[in-house]
C-alpha atoms as a PDB file:
ATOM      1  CA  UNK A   1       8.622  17.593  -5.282  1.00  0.00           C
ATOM      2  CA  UNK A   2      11.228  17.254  -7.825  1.00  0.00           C
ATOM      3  CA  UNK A   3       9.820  16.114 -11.245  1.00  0.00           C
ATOM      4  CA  UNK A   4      12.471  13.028 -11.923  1.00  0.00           C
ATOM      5  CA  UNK A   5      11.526  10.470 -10.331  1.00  0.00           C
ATOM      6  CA  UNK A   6       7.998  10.894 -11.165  1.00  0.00           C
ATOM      7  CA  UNK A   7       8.573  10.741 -14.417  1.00  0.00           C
ATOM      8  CA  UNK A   8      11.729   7.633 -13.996  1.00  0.00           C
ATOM      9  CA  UNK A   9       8.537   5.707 -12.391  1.00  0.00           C
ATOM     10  CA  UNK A  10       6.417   6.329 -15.712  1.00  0.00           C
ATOM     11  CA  UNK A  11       9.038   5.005 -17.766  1.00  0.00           C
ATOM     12  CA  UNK A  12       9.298   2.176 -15.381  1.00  0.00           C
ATOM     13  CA  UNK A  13       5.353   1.996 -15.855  1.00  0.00           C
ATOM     14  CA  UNK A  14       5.432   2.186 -19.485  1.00  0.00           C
ATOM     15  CA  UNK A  15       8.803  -0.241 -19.841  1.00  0.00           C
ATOM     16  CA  UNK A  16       6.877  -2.741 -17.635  1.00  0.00           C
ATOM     17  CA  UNK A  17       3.887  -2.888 -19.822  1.00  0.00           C
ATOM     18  CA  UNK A  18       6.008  -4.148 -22.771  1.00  0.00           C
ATOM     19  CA  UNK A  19       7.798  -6.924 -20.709  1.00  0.00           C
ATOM     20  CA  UNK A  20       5.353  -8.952 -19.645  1.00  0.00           C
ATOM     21  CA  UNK A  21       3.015  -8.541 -22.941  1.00  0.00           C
ATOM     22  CA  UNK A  22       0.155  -9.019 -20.775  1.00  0.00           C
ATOM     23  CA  UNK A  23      -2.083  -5.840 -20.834  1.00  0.00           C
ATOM     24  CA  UNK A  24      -1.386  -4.576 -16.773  1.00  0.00           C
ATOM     25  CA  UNK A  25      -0.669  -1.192 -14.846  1.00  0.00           C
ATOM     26  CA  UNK A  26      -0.558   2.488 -16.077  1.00  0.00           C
ATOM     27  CA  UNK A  27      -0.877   5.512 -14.813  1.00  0.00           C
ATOM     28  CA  UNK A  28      -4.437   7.050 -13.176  1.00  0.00           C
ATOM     29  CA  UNK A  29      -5.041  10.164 -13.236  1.00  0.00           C
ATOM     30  CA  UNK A  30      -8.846  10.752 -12.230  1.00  0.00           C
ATOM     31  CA  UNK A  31      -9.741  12.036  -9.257  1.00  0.00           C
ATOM     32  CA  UNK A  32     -10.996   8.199  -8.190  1.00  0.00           C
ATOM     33  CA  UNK A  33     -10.895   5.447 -10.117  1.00  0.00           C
ATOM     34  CA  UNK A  34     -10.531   1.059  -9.684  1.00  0.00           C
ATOM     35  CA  UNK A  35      -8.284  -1.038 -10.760  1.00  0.00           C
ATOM     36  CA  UNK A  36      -7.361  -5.135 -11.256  1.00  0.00           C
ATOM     37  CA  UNK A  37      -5.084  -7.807 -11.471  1.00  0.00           C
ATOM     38  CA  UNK A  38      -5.066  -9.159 -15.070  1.00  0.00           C
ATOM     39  CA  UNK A  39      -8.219 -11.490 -15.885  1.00  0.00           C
ATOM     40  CA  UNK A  40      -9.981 -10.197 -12.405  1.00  0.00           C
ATOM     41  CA  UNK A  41     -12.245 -12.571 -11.046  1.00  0.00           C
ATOM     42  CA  UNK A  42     -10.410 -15.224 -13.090  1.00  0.00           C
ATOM     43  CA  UNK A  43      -7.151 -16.740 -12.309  1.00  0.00           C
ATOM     44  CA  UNK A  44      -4.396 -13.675 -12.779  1.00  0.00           C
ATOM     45  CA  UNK A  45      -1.487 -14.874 -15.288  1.00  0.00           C
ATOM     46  CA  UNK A  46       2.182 -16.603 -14.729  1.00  0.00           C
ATOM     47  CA  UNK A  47       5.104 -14.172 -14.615  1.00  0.00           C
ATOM     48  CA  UNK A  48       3.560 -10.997 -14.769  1.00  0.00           C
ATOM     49  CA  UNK A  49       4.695  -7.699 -13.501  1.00  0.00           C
ATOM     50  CA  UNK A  50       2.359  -4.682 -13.088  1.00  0.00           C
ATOM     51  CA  UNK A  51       3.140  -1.124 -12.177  1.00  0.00           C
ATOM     52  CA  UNK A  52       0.514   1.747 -11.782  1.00  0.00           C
ATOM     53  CA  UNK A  53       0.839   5.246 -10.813  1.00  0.00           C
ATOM     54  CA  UNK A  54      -1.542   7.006  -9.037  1.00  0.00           C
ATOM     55  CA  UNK A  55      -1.596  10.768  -9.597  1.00  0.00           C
ATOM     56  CA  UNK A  56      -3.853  12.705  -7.870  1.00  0.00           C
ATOM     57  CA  UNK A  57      -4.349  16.536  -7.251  1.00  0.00           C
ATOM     58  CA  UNK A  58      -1.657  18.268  -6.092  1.00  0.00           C
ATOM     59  CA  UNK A  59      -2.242  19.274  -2.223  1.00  0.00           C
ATOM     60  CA  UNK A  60      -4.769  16.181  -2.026  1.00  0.00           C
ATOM     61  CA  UNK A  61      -3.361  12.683  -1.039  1.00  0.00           C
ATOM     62  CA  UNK A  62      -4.426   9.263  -2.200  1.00  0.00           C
ATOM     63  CA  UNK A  63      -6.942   6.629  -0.549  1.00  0.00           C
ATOM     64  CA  UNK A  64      -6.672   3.446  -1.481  1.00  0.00           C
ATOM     65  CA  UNK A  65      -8.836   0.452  -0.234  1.00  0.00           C
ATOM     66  CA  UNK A  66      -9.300  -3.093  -1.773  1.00  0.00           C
ATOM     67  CA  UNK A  67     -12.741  -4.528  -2.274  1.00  0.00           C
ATOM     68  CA  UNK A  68     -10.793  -8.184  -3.198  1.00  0.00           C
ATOM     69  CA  UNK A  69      -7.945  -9.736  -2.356  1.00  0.00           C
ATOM     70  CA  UNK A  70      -6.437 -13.519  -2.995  1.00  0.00           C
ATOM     71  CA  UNK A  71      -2.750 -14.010  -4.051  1.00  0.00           C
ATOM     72  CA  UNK A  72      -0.517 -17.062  -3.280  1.00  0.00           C
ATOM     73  CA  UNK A  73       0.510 -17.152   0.429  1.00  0.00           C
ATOM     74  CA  UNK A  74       3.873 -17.173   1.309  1.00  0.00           C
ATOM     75  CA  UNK A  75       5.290 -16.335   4.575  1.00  0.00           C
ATOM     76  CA  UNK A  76       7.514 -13.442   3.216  1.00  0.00           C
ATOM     77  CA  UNK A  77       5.523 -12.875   0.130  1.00  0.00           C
ATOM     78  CA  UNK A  78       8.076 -14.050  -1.767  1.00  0.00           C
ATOM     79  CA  UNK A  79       6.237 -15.293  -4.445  1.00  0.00           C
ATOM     80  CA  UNK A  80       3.123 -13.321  -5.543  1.00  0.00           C
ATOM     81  CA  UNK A  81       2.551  -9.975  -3.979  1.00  0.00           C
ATOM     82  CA  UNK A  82       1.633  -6.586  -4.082  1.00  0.00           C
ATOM     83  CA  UNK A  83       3.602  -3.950  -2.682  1.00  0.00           C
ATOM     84  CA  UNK A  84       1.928  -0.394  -1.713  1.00  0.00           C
ATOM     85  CA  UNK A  85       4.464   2.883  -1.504  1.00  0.00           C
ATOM     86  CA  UNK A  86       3.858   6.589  -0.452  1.00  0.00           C
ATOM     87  CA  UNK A  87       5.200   7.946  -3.382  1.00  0.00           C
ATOM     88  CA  UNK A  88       6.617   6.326  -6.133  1.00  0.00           C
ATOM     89  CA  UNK A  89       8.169   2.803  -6.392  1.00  0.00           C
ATOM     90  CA  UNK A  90      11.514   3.110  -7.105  1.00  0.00           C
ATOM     91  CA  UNK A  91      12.169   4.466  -3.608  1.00  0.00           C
ATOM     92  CA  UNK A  92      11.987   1.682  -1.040  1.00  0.00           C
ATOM     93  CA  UNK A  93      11.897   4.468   1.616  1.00  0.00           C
ATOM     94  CA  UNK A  94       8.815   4.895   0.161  1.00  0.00           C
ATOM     95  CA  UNK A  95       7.280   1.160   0.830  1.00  0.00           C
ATOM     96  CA  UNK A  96       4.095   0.958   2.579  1.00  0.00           C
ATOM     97  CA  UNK A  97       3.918  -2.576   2.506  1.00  0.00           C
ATOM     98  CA  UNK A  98       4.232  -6.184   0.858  1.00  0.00           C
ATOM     99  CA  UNK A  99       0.816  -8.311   0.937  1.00  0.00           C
ATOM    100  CA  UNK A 100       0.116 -11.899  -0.481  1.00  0.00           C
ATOM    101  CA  UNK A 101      -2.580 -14.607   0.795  1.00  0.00           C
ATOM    102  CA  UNK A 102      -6.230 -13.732   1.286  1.00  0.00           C
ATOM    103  CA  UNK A 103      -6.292 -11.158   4.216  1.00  0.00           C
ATOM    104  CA  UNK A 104      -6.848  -8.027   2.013  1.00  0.00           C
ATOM    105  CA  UNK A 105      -4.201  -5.116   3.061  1.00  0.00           C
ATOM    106  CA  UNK A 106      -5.436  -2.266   5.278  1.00  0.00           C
ATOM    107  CA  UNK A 107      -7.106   0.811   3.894  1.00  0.00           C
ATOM    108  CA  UNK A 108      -3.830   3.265   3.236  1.00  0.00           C
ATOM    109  CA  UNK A 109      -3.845   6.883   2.931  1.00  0.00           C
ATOM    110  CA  UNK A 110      -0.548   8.687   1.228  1.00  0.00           C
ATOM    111  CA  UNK A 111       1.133  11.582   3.220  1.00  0.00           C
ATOM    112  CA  UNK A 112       1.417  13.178  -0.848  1.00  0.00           C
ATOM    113  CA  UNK A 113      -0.653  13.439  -4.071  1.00  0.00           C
ATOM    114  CA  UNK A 114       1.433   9.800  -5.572  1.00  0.00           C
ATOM    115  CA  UNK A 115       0.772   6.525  -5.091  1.00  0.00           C
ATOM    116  CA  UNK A 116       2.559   3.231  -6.576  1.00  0.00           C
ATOM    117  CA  UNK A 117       1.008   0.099  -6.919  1.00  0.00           C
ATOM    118  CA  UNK A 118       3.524  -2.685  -7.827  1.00  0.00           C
ATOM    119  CA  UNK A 119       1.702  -6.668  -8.374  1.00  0.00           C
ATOM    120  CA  UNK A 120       3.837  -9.656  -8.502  1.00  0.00           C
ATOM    121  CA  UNK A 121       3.225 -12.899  -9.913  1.00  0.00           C
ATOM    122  CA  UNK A 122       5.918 -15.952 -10.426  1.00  0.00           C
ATOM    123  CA  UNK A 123       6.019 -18.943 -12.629  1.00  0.00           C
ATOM    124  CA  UNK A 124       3.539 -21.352 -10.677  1.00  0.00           C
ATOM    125  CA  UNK A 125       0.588 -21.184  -8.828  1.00  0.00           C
ATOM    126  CA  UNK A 126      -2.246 -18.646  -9.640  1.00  0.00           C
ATOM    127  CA  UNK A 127      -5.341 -17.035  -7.735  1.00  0.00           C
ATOM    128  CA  UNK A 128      -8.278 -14.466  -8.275  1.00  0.00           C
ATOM    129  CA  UNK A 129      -6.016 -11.451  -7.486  1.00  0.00           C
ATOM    130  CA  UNK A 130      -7.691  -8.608  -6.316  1.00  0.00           C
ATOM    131  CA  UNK A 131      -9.637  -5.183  -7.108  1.00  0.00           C
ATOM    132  CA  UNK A 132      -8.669  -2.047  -5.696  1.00  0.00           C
ATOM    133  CA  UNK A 133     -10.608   1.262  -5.549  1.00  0.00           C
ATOM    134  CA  UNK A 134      -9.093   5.014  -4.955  1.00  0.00           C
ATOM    135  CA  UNK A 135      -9.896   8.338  -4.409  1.00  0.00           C
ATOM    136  CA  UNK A 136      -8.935  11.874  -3.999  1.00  0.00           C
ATOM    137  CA  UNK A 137      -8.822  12.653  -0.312  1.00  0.00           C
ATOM    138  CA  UNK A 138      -7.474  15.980   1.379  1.00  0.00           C
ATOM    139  CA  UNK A 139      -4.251  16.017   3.274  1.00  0.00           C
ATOM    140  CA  UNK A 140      -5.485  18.201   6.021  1.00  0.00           C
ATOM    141  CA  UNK A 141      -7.086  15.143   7.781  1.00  0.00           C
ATOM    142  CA  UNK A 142      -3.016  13.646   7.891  1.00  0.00           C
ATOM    143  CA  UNK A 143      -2.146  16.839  10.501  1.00  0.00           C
ATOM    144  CA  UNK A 144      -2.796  15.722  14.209  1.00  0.00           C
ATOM    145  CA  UNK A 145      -3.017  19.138  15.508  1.00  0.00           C
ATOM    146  CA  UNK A 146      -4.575  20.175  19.554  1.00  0.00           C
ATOM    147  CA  UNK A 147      -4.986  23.539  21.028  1.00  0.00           C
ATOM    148  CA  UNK A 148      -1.723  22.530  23.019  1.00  0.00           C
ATOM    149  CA  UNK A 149       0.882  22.482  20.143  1.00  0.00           C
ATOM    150  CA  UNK A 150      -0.737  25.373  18.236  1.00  0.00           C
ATOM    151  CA  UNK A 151       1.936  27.955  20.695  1.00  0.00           C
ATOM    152  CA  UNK A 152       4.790  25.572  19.339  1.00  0.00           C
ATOM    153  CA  UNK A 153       3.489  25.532  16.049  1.00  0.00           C
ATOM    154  CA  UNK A 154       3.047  29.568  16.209  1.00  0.00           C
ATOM    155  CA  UNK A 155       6.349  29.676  17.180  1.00  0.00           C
ATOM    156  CA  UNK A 156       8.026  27.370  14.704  1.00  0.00           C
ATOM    157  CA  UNK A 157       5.497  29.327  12.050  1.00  0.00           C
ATOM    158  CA  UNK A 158       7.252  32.683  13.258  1.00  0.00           C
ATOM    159  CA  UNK A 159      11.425  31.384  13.257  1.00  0.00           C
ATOM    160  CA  UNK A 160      11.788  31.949  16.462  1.00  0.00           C
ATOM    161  CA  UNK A 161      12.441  28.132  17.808  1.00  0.00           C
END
């Protein structure tokens, strides 16, 4: 993968850190780790924007499950959310998903070794937030492979299709 936009998304990371002047996101690097909203179990802040970057092995992807989760509801999450991409966040392409209220988003599993994190809050109305775990997994459980497509997959291994 090409280096830019990884490191675009850090600057993004590191740019939104000084906006909001609330003490949010960054970039993980461990092979598992958790993370929270801002003031986690207590109300999260107003107006706050948090980015983090999770950067795993390369050749291993990313698991992510939340233990928590309680934003404002909205019917299109337009107000508080989190939103969950395969890759970094400044390629929609790459979105996973947009979450608010307090059904906690599905366990997700990235098809590469990045993972973006992006939390939301707006000018009114505030909740606990949420805490999020992650952890190292290995891609090979991503391939859906049977004994019937390994003669394709021989094939397309060899050039010949």
């Amino acid at each position: 993968h090409d280096i830019l936009p990884i490191l675009c998304c850090i600057i993004h990371v590191l740019s939104g850190k000084l906006q909001t002047g609330v003490k949010c996101g960054g970039i993980l690097s461990a092979p598992s780790g958790n993370f929270s909203s801002p003031n986690f179990p207590g109300l999260y802040p107003y107006n706050t924007h948090c980015s983090w970057l999770i950067v795993v092995a390369e050749g291993s992807s990313v698991l992510l499950t939340f233990h928590y989760f309680e934003l404002e509801y909205h019917a299109s999450c337009a107000y508080d959310y989190i939103k969950i991409y395969n890759g970094i966040s400044e390629d929609e392409g790459n979105l996973l998903g947009t979450f608010c209220g307090d059904i906690s988003p599905p366990q997700f599993t990235s098809s590469w070794n990045v993972m973006s994190i992006i939390f939301h809050s707006d000018r009114h109305v505030a909740y606990r937030g949420f805490t999020v775990g992650y952890r190292k997994g290995s891609l090979l459980h991503l391939m859906q492979c049977d004994r019937d497509s390994w003669p394709k997959l021989e094939l397309i291994l060899s050039g010949h299709v």
